[in-house]
C-alpha atoms as a PDB file:
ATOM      1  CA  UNK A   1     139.417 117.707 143.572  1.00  0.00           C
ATOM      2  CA  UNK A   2     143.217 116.098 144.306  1.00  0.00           C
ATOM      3  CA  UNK A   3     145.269 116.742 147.396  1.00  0.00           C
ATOM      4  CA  UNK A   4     147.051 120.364 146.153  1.00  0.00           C
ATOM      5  CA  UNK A   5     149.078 122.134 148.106  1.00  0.00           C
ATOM      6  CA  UNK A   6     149.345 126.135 147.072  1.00  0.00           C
ATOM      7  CA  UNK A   7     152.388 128.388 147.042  1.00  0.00           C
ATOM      8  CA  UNK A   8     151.801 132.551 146.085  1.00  0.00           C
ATOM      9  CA  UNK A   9     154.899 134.456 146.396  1.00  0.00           C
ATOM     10  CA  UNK A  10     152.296 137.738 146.716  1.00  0.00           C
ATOM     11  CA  UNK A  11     151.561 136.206 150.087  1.00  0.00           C
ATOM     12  CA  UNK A  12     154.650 136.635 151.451  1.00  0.00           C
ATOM     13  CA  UNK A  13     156.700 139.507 152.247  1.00  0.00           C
ATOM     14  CA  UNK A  14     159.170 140.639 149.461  1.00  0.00           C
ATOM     15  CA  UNK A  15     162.206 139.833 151.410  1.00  0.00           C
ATOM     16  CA  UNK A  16     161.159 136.681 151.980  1.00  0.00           C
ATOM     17  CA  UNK A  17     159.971 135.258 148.621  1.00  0.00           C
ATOM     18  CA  UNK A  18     163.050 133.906 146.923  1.00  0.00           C
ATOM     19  CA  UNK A  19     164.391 132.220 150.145  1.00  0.00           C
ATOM     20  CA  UNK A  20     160.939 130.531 150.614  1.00  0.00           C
ATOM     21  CA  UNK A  21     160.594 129.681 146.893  1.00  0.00           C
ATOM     22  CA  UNK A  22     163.969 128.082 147.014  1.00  0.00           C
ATOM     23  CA  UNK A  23     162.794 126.119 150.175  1.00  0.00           C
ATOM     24  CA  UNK A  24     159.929 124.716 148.438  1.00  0.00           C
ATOM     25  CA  UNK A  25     161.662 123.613 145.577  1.00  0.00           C
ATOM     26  CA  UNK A  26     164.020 121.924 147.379  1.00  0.00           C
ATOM     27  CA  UNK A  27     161.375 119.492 148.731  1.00  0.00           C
ATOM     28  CA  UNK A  28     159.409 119.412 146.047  1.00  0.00           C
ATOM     29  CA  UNK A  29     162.447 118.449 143.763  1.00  0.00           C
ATOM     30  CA  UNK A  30     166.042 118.094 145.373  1.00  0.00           C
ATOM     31  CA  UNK A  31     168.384 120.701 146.695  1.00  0.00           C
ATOM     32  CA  UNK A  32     169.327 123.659 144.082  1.00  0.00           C
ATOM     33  CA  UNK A  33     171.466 126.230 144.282  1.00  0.00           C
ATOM     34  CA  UNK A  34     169.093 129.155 142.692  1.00  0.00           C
ATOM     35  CA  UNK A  35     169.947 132.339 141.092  1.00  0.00           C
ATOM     36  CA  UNK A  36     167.720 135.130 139.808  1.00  0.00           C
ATOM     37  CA  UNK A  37     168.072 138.864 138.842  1.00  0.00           C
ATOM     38  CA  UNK A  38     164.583 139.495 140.763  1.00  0.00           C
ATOM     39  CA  UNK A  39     165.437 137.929 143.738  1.00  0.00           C
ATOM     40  CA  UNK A  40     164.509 140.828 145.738  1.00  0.00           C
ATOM     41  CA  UNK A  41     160.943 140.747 144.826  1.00  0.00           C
ATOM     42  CA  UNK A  42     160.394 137.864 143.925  1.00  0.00           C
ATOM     43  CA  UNK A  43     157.456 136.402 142.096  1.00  0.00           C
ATOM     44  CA  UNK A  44     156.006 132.834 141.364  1.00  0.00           C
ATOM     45  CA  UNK A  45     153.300 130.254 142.226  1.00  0.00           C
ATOM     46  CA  UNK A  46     153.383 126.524 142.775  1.00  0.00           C
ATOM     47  CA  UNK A  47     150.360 123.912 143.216  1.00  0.00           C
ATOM     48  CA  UNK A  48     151.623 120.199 143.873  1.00  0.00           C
ATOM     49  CA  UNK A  49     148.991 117.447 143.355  1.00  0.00           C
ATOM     50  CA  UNK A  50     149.534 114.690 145.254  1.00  0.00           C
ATOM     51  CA  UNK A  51     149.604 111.463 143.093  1.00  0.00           C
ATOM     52  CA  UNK A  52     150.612 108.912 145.843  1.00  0.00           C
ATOM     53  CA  UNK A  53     153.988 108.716 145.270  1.00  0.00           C
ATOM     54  CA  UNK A  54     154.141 110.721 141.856  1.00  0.00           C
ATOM     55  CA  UNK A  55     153.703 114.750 142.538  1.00  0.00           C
ATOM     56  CA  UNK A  56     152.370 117.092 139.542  1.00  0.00           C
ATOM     57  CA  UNK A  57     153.259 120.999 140.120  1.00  0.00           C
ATOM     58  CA  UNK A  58     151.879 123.540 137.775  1.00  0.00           C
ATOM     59  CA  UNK A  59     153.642 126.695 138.489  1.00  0.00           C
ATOM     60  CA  UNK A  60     154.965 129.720 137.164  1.00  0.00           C
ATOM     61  CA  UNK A  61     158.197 131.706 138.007  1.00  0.00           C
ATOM     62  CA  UNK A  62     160.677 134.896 137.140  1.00  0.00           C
ATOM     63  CA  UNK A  63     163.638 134.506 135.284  1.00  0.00           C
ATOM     64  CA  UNK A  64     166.250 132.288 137.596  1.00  0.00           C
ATOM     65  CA  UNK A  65     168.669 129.458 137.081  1.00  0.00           C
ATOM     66  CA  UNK A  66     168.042 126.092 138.748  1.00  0.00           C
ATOM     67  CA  UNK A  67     171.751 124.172 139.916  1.00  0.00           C
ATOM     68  CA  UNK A  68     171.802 120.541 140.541  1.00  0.00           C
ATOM     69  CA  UNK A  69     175.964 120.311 141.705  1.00  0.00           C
ATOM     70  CA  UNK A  70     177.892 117.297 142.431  1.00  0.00           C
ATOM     71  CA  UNK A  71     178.352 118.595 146.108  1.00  0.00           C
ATOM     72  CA  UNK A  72     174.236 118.529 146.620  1.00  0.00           C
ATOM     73  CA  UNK A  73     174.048 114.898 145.066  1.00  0.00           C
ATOM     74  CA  UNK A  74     176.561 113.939 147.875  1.00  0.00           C
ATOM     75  CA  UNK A  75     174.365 115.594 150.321  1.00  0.00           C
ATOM     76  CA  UNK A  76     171.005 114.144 149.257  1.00  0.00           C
ATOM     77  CA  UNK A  77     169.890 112.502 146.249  1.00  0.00           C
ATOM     78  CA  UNK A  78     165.911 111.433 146.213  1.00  0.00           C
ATOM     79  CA  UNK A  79     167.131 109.141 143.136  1.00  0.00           C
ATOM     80  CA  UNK A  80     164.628 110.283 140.986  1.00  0.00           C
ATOM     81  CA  UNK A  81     163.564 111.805 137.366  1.00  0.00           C
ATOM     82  CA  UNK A  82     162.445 115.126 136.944  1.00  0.00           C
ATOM     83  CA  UNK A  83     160.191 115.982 133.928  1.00  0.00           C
ATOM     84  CA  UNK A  84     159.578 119.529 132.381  1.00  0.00           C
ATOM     85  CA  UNK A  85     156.789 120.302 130.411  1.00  0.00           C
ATOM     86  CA  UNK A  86     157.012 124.015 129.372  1.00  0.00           C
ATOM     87  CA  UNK A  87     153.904 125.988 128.409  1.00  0.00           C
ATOM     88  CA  UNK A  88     155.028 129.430 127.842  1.00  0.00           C
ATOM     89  CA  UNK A  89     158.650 130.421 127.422  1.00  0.00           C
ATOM     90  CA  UNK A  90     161.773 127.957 126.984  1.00  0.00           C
ATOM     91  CA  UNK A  91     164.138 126.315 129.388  1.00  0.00           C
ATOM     92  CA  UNK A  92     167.533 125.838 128.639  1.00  0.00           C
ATOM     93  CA  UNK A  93     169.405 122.685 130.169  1.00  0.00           C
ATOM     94  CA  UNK A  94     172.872 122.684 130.616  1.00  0.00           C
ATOM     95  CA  UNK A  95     174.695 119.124 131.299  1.00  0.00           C
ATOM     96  CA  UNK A  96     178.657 119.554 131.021  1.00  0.00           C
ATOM     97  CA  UNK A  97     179.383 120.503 127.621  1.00  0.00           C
ATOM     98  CA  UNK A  98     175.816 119.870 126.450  1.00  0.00           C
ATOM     99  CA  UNK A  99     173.214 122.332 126.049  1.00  0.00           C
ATOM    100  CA  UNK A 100     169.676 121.664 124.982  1.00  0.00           C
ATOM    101  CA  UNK A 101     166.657 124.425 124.734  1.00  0.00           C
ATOM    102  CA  UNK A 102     163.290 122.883 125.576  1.00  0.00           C
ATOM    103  CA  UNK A 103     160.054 124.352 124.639  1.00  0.00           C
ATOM    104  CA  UNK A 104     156.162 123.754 124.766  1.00  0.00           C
ATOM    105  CA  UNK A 105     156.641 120.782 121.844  1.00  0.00           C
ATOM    106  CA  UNK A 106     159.208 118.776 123.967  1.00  0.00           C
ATOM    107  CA  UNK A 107     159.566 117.752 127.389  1.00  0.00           C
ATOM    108  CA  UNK A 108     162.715 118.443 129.238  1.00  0.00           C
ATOM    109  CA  UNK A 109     164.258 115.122 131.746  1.00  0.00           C
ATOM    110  CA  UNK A 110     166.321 116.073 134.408  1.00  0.00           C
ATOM    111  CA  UNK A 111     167.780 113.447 136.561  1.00  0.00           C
ATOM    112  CA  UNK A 112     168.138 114.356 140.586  1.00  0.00           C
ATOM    113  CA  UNK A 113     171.384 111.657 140.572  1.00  0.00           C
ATOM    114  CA  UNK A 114     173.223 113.887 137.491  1.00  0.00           C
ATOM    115  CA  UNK A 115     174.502 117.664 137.564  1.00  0.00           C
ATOM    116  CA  UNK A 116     172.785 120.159 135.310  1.00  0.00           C
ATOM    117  CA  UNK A 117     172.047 123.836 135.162  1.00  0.00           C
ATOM    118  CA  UNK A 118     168.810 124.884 134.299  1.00  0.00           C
ATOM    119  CA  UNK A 119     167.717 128.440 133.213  1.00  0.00           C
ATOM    120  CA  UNK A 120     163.739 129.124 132.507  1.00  0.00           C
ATOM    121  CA  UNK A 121     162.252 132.165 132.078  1.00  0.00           C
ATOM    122  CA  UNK A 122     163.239 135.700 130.281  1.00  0.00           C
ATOM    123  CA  UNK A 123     162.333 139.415 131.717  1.00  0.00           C
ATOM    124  CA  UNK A 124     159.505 139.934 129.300  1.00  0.00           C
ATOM    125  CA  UNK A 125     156.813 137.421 131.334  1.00  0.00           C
ATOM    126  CA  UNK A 126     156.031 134.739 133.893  1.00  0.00           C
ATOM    127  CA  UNK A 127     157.912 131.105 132.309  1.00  0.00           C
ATOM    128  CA  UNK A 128     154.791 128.676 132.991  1.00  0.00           C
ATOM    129  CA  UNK A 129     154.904 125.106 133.023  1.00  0.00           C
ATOM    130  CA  UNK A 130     154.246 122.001 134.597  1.00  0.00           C
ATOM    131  CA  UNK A 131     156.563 119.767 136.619  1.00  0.00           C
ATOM    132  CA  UNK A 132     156.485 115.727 137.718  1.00  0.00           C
ATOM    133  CA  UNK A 133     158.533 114.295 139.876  1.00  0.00           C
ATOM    134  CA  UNK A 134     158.747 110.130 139.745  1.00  0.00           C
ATOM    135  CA  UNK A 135     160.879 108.063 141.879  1.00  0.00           C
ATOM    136  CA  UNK A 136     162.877 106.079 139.403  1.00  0.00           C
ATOM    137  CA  UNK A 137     162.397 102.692 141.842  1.00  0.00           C
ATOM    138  CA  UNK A 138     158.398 103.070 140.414  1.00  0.00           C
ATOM    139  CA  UNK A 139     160.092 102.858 136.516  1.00  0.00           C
ATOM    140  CA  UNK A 140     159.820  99.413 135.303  1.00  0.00           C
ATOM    141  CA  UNK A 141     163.335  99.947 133.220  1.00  0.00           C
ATOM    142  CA  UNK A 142     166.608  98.959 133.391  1.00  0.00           C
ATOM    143  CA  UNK A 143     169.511 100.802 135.223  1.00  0.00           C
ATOM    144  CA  UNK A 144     170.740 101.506 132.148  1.00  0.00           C
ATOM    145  CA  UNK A 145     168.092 103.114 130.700  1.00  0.00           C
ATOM    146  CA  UNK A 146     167.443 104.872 133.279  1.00  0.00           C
ATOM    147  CA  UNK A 147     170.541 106.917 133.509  1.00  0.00           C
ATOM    148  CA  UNK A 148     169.904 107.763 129.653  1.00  0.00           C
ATOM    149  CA  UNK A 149     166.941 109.328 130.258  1.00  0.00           C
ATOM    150  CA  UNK A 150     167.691 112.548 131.197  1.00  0.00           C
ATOM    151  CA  UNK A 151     169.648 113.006 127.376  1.00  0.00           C
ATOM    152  CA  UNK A 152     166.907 111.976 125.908  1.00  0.00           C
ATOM    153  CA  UNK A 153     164.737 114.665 123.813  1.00  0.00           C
ATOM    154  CA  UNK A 154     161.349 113.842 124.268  1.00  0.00           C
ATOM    155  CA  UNK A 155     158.246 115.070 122.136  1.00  0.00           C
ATOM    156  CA  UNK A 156     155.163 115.863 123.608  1.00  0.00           C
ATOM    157  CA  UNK A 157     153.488 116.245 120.118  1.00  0.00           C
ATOM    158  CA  UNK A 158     153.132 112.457 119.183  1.00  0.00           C
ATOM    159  CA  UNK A 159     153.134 108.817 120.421  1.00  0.00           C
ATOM    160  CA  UNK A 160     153.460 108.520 124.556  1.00  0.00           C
ATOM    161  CA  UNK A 161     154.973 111.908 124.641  1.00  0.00           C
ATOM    162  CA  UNK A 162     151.460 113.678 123.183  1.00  0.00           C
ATOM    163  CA  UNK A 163     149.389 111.628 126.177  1.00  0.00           C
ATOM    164  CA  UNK A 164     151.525 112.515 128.959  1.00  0.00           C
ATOM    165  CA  UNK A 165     151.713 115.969 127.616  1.00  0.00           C
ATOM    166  CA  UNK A 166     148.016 115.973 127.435  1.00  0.00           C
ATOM    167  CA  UNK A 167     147.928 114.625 131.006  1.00  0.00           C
ATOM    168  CA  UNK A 168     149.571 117.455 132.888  1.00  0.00           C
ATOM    169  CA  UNK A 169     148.230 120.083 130.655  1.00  0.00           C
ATOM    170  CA  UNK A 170     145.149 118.877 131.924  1.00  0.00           C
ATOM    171  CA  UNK A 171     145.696 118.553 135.456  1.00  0.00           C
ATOM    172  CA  UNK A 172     147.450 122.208 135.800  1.00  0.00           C
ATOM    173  CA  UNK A 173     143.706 123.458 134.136  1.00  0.00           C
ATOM    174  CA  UNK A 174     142.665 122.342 137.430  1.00  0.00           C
ATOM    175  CA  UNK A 175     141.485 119.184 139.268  1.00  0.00           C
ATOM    176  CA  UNK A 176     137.878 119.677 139.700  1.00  0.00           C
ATOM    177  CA  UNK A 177     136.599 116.659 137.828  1.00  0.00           C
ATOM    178  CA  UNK A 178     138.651 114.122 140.284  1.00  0.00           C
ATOM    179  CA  UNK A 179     138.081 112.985 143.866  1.00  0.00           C
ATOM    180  CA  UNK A 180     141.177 112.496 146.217  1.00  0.00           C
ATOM    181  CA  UNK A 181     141.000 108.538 146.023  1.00  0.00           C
ATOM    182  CA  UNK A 182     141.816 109.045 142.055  1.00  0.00           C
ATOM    183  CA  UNK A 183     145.597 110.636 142.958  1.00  0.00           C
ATOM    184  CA  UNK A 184     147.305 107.097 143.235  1.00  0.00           C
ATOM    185  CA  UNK A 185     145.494 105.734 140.084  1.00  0.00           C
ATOM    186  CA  UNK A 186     146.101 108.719 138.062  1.00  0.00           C
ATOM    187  CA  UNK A 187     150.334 108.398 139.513  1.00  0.00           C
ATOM    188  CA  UNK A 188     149.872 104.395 138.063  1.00  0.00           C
ATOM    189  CA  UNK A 189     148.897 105.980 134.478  1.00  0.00           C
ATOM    190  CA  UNK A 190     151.816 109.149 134.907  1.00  0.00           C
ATOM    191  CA  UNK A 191     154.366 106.223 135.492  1.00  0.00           C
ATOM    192  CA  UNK A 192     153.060 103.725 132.725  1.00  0.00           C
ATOM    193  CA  UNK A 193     153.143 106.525 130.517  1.00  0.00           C
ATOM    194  CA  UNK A 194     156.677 107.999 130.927  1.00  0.00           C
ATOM    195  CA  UNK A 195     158.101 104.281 131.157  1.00  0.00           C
ATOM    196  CA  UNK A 196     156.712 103.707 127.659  1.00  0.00           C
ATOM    197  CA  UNK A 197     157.775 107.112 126.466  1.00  0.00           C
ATOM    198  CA  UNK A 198     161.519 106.213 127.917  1.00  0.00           C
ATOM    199  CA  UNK A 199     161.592 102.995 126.143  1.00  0.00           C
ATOM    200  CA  UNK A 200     160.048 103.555 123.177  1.00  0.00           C
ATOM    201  CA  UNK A 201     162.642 106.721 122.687  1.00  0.00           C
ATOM    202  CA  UNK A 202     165.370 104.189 123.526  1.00  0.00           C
ATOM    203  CA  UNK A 203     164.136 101.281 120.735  1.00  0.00           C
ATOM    204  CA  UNK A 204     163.967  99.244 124.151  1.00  0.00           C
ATOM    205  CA  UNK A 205     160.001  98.493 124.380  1.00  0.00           C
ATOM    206  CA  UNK A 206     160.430  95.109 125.078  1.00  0.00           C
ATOM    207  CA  UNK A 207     162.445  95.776 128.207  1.00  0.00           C
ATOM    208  CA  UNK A 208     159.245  97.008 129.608  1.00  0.00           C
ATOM    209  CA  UNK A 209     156.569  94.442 131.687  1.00  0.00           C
ATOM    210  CA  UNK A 210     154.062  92.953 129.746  1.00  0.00           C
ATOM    211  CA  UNK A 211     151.742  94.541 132.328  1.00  0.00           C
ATOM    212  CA  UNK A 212     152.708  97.969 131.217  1.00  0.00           C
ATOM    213  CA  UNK A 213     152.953  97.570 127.681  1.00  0.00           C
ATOM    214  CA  UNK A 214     149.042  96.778 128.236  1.00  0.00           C
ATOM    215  CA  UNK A 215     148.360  99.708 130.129  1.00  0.00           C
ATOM    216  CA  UNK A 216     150.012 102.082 127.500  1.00  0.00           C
ATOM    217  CA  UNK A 217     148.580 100.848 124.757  1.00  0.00           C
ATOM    218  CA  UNK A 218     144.866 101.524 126.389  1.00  0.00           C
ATOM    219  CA  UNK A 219     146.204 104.695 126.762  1.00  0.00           C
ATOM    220  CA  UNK A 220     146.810 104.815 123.304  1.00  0.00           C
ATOM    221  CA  UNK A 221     143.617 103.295 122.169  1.00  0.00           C
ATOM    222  CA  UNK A 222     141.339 105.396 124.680  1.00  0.00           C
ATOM    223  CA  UNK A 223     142.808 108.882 123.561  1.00  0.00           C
ATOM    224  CA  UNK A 224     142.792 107.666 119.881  1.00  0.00           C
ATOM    225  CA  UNK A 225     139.134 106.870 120.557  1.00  0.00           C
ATOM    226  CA  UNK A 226     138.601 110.786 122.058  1.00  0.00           C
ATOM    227  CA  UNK A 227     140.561 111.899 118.989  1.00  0.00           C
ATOM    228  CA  UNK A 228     137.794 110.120 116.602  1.00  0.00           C
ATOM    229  CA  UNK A 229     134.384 110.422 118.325  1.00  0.00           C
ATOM    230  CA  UNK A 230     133.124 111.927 115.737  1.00  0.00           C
ATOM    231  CA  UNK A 231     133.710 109.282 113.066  1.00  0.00           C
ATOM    232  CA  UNK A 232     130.994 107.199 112.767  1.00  0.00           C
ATOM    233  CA  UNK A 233     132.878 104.441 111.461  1.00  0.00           C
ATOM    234  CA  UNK A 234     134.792 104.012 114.321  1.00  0.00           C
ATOM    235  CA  UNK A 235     134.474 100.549 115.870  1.00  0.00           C
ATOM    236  CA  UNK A 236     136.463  97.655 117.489  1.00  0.00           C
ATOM    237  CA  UNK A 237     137.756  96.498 114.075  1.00  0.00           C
ATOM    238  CA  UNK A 238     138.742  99.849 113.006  1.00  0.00           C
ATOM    239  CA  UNK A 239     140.531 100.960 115.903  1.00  0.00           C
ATOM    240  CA  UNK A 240     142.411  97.013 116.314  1.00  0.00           C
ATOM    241  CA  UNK A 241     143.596  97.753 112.511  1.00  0.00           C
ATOM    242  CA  UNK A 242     145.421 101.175 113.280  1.00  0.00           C
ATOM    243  CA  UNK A 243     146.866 100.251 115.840  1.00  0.00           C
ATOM    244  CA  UNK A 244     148.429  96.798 114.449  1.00  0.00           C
ATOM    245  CA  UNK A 245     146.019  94.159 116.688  1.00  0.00           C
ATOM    246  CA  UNK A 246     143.753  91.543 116.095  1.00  0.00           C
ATOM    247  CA  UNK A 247     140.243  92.343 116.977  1.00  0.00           C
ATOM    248  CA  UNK A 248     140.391  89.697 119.847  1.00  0.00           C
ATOM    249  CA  UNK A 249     143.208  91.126 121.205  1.00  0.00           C
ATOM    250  CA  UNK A 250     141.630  94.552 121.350  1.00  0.00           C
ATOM    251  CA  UNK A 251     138.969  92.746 123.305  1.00  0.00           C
ATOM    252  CA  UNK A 252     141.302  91.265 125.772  1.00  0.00           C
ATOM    253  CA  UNK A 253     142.675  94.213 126.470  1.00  0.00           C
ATOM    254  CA  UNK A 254     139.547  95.790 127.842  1.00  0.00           C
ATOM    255  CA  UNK A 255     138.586  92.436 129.397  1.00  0.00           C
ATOM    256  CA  UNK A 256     139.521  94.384 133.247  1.00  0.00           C
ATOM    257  CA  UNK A 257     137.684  97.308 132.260  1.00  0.00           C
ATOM    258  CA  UNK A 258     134.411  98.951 133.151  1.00  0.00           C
ATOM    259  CA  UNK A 259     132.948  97.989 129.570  1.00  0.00           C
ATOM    260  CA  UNK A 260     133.415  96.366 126.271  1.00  0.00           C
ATOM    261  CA  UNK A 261     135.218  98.208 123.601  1.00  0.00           C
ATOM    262  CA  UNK A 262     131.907  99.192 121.769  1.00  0.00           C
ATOM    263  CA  UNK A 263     129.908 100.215 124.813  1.00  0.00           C
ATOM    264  CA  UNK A 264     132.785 102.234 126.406  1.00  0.00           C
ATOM    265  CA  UNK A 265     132.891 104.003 122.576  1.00  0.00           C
ATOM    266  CA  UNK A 266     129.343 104.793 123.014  1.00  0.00           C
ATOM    267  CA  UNK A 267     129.468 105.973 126.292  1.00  0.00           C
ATOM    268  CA  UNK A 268     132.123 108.690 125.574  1.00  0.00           C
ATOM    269  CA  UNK A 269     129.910 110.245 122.507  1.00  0.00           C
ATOM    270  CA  UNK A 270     126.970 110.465 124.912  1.00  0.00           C
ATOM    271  CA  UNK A 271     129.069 112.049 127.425  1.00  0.00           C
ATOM    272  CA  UNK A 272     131.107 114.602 124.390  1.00  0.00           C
ATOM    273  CA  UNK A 273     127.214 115.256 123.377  1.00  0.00           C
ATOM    274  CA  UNK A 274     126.114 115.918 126.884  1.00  0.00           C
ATOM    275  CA  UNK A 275     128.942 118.427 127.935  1.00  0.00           C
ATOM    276  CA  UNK A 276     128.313 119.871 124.144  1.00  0.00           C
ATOM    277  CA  UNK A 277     124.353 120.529 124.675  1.00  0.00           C
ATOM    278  CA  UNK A 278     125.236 122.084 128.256  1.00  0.00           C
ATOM    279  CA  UNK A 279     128.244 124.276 126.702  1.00  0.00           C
ATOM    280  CA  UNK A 280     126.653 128.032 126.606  1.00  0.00           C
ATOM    281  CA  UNK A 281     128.817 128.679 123.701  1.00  0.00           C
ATOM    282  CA  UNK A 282     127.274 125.970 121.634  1.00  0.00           C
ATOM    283  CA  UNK A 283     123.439 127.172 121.977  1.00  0.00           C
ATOM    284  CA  UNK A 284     123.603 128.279 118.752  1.00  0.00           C
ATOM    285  CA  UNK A 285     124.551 124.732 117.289  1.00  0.00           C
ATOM    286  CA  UNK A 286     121.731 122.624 116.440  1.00  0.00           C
ATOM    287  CA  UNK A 287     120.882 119.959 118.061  1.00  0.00           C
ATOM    288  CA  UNK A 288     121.424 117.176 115.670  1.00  0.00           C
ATOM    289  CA  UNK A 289     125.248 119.256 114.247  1.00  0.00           C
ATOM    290  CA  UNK A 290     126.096 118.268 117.755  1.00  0.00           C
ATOM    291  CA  UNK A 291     125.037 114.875 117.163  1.00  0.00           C
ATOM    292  CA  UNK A 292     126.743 114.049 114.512  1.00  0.00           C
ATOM    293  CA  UNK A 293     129.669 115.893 115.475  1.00  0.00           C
ATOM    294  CA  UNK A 294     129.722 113.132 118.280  1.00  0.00           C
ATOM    295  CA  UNK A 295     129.380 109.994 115.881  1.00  0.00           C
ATOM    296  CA  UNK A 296     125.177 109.784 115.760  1.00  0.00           C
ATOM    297  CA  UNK A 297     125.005 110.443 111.867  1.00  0.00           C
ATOM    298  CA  UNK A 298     121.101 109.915 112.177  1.00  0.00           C
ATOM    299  CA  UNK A 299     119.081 112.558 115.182  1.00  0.00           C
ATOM    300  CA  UNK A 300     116.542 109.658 116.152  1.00  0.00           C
ATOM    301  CA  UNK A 301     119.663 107.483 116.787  1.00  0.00           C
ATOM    302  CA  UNK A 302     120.954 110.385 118.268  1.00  0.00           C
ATOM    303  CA  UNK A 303     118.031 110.925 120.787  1.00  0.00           C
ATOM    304  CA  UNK A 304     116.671 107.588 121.472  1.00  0.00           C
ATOM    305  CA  UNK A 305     120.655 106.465 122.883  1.00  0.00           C
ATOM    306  CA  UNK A 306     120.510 109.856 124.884  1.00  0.00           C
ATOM    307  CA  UNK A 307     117.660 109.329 126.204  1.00  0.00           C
ATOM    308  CA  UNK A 308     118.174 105.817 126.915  1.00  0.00           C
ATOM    309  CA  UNK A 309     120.844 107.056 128.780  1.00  0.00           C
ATOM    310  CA  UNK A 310     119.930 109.985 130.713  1.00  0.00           C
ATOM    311  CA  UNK A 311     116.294 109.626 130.885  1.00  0.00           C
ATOM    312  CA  UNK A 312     115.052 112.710 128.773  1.00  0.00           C
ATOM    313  CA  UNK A 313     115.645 113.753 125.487  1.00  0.00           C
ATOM    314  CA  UNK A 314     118.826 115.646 124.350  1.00  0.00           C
ATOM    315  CA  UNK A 315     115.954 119.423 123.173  1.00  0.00           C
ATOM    316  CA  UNK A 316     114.917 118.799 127.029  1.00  0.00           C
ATOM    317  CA  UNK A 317     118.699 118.616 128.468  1.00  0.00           C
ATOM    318  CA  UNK A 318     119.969 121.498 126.888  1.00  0.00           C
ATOM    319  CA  UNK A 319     116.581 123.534 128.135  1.00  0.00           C
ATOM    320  CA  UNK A 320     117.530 122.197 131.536  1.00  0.00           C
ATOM    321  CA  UNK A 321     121.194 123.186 131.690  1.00  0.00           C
ATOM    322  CA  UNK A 322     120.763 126.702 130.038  1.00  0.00           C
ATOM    323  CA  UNK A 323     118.248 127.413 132.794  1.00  0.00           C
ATOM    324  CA  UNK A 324     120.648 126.634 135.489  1.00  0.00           C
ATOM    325  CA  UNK A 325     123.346 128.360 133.940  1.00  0.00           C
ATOM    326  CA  UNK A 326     120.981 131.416 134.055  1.00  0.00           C
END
């Protein structure tokens, strides 16, 4: 699991909720001035995962309005962007005469050096979403672009905006499946993402590093590779043609990685398969639906690469699992 720190409003006495809240958003962001109808009984939660020096916090809130003034930027200014990803409920972003609503299909930038008003949250539930805070001295980018960033609209239903969505929806379901050490690596991935996703929404790609351009596009590949397990067509050549590369390239570009293109692609079918035959919802499924719905068209291909693999046959896995599930 990654470094998370907890916040529960229920823990705390009712007068002292909102004042604490607005404490911990203040370091967790930058100073706001914070207003809210319920401010008297306050509710919301926070957990910020600690990404070296890239934080994540799921967290969920009451109605209130978030102020970023010119006076506060005097005071103290982190110098860094703010992204929004909202999973239930809207947020509304006001930046001088501008006014932008944000829901769960786009992801709202706010920029700690710029004023803005933000309201989230209405009186009929909880607003839910996911925060990320990124010094802009770790984003490979121009000044320039950087101070454009926060009037950018940003979708997090295709291209760079779909993987870093996918990312923090992810890591707010929880953090089990990581080990402290991963926090940094998993900040180098947040901040190769969103520096793609800022250039690419400016036409400005080729302002970024050659080093990151790599990264993101084996972000692209790899989740376009999740996305198409189940294809059993899907090989090296394949995936180098959508995505506009020669085969050798594609090859390069896993060159630093754990494993070759096709091995890595067979590894993550055996691993869909695996978490598949131990899923209690999916004893009904038969054994060789699973798979092919993992990209083993044939069973005996199927069971001879599984057990290869993990040293039993898949019948004998799924046995094993459901009996320790009992």
């Amino acid at each position: 699991m990654l470094i998370e720190r907890v916040f529960r409003s229920e823990d705390l006495p009712p007068a002292d909720r909102f004042d604490c809240w607005r404490e911990l958003v203040g370091q967790t962001h930058a100073p706001l001035e914070l207003r809210s109808d319920h401010w008297a009984d306050f509710r919301a939660s926070q957990r910020l995962l600690d990404l070296g020096a890239v934080s994540v916090w799921p967290t969920a809130f009451q109605p209130l309005c978030f102020r970023r003034t010119p006076k506060l930027i005097r005071q103290s200014d982190p110098e860094g962007l703010h992204i929004s990803l909202p999973l239930s409920g809207a947020l509304r972003a006001v930046r001088g005469e501008e006014e932008a609503v944000y829901g769960p299909d786009s992801l709202c930038v706010v920029d700690t050096s710029r004023p803005v008003d933000i309201h989230g949250g209405d009186d009929a539930s909880l607003h839910t979403g996911v925060g990320l805070e990124v010094p802009k001295a770790l984003l490979p980018l121009p000044r320039n672009q950087l101070d454009q960033a926060a009037r950018l609209r940003l979708s997090a239903q295709d291209g760079f905006g779909s993987l870093l969505a996918q990312l923090l929806t992810q890591l707010a379901r929880g953090t089990d499946s990581y080990q402290p050490s991963d926090g940094p690596r998993l900040g180098t991935v947040v901040v190769d993402l969103l520096s793609a996703l800022i250039a690419h929404a400016l036409d400005s790609d080729n302002s970024l590093p050659p080093e990151t351009r790599r990264q993101a596009l084996v972000l692209r590949i790899r989740a376009f590779v999740q996305q198409h397990l189940h294809d059993p067509h899907l090989t090296p050549r394949a995936i180098a043609a959508a995505h506009h590369i020669s085969i050798s390239y594609l090859h390069r570009l896993f060159q630093n990685e754990e494993a070759t293109v096709a091995a890595w692609i067979r590894s993550q079918r055996l691993e869909r398969a695996r978490r598949d035959l131990a899923d209690p919802t999916m004893r009904a499924t038969p054994i060789h639906a699973i798979g092919a719905c993992c990209g083993f068209p044939r069973a005996s291909d199927f069971t001879r690469a599984f057990r290869t693999v993990y040293g039993i046959p898949p019948k004998e896995y799924r046995h094993q699992a459901q009996r320790i599930a009992e």
